[in-house]
PDB file of N, CA and C in Angstrom:
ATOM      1  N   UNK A   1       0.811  -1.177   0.000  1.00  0.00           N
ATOM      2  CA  UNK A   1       0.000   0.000   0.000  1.00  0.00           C
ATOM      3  C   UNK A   1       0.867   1.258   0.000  1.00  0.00           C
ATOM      4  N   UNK A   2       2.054   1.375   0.482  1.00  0.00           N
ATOM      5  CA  UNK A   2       2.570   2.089   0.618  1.00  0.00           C
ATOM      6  C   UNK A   2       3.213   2.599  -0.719  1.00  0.00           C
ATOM      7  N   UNK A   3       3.462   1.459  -1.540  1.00  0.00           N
ATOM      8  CA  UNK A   3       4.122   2.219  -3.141  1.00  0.00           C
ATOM      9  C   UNK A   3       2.924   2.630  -3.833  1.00  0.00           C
ATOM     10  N   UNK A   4       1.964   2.597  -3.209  1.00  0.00           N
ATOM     11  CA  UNK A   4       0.563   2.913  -4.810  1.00  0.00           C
ATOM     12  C   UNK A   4       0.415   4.188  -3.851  1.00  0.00           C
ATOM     13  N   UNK A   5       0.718   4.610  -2.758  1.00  0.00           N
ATOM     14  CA  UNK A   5       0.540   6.224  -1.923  1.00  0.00           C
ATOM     15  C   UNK A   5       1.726   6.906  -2.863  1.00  0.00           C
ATOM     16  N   UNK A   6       2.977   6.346  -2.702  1.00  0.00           N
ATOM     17  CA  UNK A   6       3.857   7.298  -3.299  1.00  0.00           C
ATOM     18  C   UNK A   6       3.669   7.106  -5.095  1.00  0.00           C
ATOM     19  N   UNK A   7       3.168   6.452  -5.919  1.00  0.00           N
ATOM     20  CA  UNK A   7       2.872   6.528  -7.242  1.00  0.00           C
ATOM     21  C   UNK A   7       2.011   7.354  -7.525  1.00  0.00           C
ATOM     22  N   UNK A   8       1.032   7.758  -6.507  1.00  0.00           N
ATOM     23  CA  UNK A   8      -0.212   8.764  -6.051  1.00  0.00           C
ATOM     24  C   UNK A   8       0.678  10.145  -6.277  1.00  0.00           C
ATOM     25  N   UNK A   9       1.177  10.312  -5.137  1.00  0.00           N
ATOM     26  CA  UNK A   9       2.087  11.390  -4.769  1.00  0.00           C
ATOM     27  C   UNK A   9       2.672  11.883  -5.980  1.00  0.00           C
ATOM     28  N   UNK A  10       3.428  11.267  -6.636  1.00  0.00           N
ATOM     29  CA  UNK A  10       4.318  11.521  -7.617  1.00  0.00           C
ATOM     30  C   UNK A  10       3.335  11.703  -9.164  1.00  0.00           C
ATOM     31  N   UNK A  11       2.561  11.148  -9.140  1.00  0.00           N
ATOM     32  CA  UNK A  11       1.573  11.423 -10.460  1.00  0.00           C
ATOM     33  C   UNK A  11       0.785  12.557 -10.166  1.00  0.00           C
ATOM     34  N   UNK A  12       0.418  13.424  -9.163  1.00  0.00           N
ATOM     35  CA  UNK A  12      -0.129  14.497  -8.529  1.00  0.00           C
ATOM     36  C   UNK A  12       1.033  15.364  -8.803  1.00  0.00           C
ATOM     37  N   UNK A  13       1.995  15.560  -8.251  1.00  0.00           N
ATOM     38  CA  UNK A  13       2.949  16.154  -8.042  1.00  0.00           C
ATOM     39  C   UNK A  13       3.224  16.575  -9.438  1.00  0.00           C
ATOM     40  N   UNK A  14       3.473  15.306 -10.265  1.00  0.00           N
ATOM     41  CA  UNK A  14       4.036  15.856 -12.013  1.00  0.00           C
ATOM     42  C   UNK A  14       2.995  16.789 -12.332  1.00  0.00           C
ATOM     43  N   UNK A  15       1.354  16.322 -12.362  1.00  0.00           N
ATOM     44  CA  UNK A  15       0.230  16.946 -12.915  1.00  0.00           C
ATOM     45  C   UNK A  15       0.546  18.107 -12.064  1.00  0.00           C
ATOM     46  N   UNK A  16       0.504  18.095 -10.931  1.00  0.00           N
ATOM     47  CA  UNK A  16       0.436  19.992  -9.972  1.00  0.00           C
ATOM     48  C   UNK A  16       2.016  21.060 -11.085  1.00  0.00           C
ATOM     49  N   UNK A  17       3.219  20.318 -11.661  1.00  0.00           N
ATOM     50  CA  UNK A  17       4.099  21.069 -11.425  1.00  0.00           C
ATOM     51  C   UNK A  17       3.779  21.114 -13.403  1.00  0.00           C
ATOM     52  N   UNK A  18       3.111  19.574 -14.016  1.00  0.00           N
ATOM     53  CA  UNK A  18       3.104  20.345 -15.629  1.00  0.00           C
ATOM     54  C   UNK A  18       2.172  21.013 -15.576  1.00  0.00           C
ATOM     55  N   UNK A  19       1.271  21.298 -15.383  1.00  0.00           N
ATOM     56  CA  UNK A  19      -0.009  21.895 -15.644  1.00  0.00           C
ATOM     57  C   UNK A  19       0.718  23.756 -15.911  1.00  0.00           C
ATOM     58  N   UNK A  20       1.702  24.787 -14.948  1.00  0.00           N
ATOM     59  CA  UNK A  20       1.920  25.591 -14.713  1.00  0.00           C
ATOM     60  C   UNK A  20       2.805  25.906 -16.232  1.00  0.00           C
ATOM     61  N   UNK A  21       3.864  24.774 -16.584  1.00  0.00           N
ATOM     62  CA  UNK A  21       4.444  24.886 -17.637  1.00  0.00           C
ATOM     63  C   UNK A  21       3.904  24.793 -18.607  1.00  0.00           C
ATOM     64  N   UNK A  22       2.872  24.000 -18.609  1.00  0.00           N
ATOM     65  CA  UNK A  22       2.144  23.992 -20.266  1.00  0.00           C
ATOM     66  C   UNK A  22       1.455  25.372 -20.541  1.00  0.00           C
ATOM     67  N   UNK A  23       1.021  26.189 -19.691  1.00  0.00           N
ATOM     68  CA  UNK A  23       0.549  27.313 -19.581  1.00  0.00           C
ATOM     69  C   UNK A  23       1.965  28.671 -19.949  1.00  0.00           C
ATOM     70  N   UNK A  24       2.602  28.306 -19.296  1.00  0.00           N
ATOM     71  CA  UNK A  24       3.689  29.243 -19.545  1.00  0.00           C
ATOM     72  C   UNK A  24       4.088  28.830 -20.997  1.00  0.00           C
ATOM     73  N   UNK A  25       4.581  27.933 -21.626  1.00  0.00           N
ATOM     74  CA  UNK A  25       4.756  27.689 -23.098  1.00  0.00           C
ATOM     75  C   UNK A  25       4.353  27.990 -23.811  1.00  0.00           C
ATOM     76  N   UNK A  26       2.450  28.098 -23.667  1.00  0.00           N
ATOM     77  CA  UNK A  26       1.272  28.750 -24.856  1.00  0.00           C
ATOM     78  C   UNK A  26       1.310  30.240 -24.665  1.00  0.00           C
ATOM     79  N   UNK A  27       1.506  30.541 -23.429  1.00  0.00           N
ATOM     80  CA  UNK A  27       1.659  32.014 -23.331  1.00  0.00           C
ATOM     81  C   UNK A  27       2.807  32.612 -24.365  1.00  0.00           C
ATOM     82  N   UNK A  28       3.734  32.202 -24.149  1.00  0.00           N
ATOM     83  CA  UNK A  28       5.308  32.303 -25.283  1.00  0.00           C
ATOM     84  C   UNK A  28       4.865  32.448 -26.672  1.00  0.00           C
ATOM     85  N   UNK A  29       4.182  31.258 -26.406  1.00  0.00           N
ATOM     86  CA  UNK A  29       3.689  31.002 -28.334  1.00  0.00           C
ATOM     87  C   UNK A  29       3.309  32.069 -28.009  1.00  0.00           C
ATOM     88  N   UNK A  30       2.014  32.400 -27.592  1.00  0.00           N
ATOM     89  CA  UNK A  30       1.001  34.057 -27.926  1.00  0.00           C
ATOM     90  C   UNK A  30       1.763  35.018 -27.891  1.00  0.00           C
ATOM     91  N   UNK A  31       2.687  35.208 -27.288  1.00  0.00           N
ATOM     92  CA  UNK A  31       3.582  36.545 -27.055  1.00  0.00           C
ATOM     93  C   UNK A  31       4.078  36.617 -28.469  1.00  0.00           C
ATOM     94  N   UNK A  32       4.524  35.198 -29.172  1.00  0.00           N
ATOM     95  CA  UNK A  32       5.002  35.511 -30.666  1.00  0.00           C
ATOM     96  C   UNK A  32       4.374  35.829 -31.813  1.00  0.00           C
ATOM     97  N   UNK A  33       3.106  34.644 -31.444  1.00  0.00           N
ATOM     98  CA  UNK A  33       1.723  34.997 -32.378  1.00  0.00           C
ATOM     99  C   UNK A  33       1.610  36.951 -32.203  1.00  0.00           C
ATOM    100  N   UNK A  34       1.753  37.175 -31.078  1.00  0.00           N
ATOM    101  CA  UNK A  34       1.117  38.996 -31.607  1.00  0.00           C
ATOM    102  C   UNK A  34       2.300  39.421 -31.380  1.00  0.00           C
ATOM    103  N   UNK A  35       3.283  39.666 -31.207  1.00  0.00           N
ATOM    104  CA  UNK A  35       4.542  40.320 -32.516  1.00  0.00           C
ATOM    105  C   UNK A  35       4.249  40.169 -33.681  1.00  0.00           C
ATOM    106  N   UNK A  36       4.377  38.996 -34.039  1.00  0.00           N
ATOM    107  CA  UNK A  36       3.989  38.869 -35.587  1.00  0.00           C
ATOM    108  C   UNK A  36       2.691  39.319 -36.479  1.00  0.00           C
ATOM    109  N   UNK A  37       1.937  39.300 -35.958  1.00  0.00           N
ATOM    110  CA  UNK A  37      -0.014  40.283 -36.163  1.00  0.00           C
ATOM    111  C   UNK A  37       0.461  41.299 -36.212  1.00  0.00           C
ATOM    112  N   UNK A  38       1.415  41.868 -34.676  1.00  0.00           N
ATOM    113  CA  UNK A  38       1.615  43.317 -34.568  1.00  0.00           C
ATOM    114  C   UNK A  38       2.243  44.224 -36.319  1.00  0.00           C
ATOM    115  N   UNK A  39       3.487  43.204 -36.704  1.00  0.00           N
ATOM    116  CA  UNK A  39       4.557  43.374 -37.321  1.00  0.00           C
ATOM    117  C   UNK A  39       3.933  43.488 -38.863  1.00  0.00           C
ATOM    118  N   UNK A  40       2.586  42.250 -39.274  1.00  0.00           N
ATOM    119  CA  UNK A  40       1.935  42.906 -40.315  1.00  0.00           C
ATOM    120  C   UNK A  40       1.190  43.865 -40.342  1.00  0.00           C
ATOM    121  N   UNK A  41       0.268  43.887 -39.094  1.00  0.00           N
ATOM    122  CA  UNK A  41       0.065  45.047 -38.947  1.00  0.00           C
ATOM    123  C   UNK A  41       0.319  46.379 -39.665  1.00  0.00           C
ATOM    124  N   UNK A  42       1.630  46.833 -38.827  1.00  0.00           N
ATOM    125  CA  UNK A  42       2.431  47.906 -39.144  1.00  0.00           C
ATOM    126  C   UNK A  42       2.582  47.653 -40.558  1.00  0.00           C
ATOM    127  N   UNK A  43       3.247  46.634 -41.157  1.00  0.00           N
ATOM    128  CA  UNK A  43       3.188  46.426 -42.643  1.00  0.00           C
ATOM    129  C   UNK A  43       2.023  47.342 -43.469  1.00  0.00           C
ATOM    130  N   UNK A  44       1.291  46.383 -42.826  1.00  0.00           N
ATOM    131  CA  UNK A  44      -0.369  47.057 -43.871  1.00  0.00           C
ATOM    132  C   UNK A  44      -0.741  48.316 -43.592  1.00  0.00           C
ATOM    133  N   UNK A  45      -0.366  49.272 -42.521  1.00  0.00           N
ATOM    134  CA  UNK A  45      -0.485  50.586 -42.434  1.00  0.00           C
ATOM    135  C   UNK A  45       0.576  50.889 -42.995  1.00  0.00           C
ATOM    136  N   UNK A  46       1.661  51.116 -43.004  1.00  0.00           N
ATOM    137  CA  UNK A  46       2.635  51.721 -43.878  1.00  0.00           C
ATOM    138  C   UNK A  46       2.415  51.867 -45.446  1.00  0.00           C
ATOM    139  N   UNK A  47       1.949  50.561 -45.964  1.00  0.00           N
ATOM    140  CA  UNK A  47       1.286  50.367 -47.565  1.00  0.00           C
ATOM    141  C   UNK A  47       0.338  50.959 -47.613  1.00  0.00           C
ATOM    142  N   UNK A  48      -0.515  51.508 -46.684  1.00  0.00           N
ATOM    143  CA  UNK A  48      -1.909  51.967 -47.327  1.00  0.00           C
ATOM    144  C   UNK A  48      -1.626  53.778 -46.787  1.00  0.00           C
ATOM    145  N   UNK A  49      -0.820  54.150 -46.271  1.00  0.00           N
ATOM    146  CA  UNK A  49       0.043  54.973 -46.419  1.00  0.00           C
ATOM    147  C   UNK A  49       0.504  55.712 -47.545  1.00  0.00           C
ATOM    148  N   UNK A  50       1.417  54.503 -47.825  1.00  0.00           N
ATOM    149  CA  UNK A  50       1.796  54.567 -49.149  1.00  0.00           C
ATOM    150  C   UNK A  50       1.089  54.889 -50.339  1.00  0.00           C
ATOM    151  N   UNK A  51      -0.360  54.176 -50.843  1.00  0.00           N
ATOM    152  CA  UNK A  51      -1.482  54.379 -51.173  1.00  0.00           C
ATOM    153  C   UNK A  51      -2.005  55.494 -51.710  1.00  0.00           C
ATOM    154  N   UNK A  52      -2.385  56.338 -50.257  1.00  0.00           N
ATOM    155  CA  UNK A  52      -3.127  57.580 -50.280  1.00  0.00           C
ATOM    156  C   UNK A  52      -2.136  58.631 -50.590  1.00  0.00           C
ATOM    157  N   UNK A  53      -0.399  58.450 -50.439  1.00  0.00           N
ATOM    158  CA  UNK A  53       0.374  59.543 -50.902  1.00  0.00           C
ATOM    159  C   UNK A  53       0.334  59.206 -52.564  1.00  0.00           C
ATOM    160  N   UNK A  54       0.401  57.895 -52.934  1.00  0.00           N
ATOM    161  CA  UNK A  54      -0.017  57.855 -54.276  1.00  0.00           C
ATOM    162  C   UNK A  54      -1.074  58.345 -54.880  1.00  0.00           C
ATOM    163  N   UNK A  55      -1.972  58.377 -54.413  1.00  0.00           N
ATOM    164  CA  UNK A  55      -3.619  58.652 -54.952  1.00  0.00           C
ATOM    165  C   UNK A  55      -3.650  59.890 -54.849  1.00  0.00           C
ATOM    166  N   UNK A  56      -3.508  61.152 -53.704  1.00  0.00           N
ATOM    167  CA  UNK A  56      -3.282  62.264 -53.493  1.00  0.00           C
ATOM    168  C   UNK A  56      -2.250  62.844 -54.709  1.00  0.00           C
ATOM    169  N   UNK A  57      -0.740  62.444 -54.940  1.00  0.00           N
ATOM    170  CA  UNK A  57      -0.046  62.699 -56.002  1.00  0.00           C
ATOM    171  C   UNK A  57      -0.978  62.851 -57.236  1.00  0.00           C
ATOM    172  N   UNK A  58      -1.539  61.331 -57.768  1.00  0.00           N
ATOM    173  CA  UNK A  58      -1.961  61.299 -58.542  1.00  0.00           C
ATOM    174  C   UNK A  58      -3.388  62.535 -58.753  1.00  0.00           C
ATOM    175  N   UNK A  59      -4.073  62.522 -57.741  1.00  0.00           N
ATOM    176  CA  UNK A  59      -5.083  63.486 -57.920  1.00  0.00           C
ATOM    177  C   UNK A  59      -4.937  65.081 -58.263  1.00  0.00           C
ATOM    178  N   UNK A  60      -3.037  65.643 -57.593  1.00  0.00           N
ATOM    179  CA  UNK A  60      -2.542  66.924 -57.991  1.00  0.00           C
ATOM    180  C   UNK A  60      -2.662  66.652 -59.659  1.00  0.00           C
ATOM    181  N   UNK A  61      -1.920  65.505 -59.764  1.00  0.00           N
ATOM    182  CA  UNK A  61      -1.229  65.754 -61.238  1.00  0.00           C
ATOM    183  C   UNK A  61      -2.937  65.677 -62.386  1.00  0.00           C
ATOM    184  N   UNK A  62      -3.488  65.070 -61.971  1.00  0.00           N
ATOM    185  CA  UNK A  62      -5.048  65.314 -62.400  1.00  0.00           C
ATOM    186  C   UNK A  62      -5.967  66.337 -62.668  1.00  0.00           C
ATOM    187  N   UNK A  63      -5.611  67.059 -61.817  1.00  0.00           N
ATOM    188  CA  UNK A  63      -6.352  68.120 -61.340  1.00  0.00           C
ATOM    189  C   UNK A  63      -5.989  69.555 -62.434  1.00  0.00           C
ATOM    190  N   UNK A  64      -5.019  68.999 -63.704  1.00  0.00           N
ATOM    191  CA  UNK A  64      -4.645  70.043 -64.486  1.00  0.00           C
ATOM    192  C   UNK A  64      -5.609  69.251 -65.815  1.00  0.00           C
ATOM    193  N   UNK A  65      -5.923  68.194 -65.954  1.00  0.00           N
ATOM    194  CA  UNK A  65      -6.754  67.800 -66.765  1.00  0.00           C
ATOM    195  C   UNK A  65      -8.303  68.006 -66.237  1.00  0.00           C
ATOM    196  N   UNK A  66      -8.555  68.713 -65.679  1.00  0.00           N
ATOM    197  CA  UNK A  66     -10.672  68.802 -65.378  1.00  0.00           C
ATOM    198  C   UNK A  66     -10.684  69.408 -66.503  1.00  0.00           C
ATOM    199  N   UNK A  67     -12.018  69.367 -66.724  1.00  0.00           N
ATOM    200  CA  UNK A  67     -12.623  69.656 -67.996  1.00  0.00           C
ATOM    201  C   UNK A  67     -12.716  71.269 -67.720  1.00  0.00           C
ATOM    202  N   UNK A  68     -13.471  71.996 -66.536  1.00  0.00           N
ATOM    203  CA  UNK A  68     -13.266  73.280 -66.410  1.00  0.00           C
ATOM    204  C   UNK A  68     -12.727  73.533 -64.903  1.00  0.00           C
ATOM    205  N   UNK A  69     -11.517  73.833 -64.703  1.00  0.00           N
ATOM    206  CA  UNK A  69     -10.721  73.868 -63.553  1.00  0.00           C
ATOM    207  C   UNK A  69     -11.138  75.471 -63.061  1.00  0.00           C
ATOM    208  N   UNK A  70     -11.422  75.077 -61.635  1.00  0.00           N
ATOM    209  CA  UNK A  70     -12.126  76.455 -60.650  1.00  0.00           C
ATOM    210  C   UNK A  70     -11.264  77.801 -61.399  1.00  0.00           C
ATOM    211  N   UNK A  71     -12.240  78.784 -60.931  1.00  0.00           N
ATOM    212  CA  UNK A  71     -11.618  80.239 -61.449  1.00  0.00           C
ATOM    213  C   UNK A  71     -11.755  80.396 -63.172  1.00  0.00           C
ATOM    214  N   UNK A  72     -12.096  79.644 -63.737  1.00  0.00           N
ATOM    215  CA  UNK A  72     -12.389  79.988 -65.417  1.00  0.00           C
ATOM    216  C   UNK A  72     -13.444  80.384 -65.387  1.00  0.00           C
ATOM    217  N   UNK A  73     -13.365  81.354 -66.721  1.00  0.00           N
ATOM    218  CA  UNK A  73     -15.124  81.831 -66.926  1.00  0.00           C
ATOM    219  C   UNK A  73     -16.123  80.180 -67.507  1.00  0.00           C
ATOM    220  N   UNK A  74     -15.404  79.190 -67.500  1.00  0.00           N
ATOM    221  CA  UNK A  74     -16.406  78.195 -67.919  1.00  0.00           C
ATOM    222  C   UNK A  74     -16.859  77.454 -66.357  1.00  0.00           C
ATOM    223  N   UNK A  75     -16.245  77.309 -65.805  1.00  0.00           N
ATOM    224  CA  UNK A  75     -16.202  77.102 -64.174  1.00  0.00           C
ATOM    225  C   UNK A  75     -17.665  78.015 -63.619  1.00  0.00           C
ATOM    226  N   UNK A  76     -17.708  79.592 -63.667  1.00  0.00           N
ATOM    227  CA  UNK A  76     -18.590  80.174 -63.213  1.00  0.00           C
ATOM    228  C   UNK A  76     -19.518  80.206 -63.985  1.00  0.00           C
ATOM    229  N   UNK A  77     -19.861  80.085 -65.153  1.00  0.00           N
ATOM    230  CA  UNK A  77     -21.487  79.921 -65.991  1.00  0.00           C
ATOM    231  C   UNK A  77     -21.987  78.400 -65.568  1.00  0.00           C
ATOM    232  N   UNK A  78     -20.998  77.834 -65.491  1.00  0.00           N
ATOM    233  CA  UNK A  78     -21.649  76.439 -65.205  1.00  0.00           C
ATOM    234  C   UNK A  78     -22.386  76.148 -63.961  1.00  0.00           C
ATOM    235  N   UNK A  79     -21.195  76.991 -62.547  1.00  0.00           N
ATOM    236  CA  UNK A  79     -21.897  77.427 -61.493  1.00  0.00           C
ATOM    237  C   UNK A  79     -23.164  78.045 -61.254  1.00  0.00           C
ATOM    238  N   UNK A  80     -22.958  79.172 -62.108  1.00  0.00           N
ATOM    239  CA  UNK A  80     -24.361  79.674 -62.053  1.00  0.00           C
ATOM    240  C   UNK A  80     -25.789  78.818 -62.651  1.00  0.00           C
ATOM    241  N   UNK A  81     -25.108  78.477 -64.117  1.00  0.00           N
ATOM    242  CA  UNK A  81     -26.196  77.268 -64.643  1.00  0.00           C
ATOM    243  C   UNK A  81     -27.013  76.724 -63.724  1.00  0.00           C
ATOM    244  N   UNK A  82     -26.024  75.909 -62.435  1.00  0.00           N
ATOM    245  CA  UNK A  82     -26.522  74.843 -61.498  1.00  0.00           C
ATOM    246  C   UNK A  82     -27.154  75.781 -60.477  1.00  0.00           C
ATOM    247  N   UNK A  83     -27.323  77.013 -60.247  1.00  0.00           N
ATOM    248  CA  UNK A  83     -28.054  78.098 -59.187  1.00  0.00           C
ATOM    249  C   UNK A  83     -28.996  77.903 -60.093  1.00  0.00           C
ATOM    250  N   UNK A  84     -29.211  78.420 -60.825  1.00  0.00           N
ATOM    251  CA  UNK A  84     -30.587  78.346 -61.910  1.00  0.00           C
ATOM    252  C   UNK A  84     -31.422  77.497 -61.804  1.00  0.00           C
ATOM    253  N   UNK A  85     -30.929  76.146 -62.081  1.00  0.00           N
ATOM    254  CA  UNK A  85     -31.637  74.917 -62.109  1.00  0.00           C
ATOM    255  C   UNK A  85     -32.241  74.305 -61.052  1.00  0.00           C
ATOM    256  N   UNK A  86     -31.269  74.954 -59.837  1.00  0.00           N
ATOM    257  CA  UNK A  86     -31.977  74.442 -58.441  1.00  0.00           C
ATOM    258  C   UNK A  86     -32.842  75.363 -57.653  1.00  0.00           C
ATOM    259  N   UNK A  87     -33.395  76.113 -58.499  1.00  0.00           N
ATOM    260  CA  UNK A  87     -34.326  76.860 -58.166  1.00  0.00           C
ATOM    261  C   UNK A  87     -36.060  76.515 -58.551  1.00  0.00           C
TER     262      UNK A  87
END
C-alpha cells in the first residue's frame, strides 16, 4: 500500500508542477503569435500609407486635366447654370 501512496504522490505532483508549464509555453507562443499580427500590422499601415500619398499625387497631377478647372469663366457659368436649375 505504501508504493501505490507514493505513485499517487508523484503522479499528482508531475500533474500539480506540468499543468503551470504547459501554460507558460502557450503564453510564449502568444507573445510571438502577436509580434507577428503586430509586425503585419504595421506592414499594412505603412502600404496603405503609401497608397493615399499615391492617390493624393496622382489626384494633384489630375487636377490640371478637369474639364473646367475652378476660377475659369467656364467654371462660373456652369456654377451659375446649377443656381438656376436648383431653383
Amino acid at each position: 500500500m505504501t508504493s501505490t501512496i507514493s505513485r499517487r504522490a508523484f503522479v499528482t505532483a508531475l500533474a500539480i508542477l506540468g499543468v503551470p508549464l504547459i501554460a507558460l509555453a502557450q503564453d510564449k507562443k502568444d507573445d510571438k503569435d502577436r509580434e507577428e499580427k503586430k509586425k503585419e500590422a504595421e506592414k499594412k499601415a505603412e502600404e496603405k500609407k503609401e497608397n493615399a500619398k499615391d492617390k493624393t499625387e496622382d489626384a494633384v497631377e489630375d487636377r490640371d486635366k478637369v474639364v473646367d478647372p475652378p476660377g475659369t469663366d467656364h467654371a462660373q457659368d456652369r456654377r451659375q447654370d446649377r443656381r438656376r436649375d436648383g431653383k
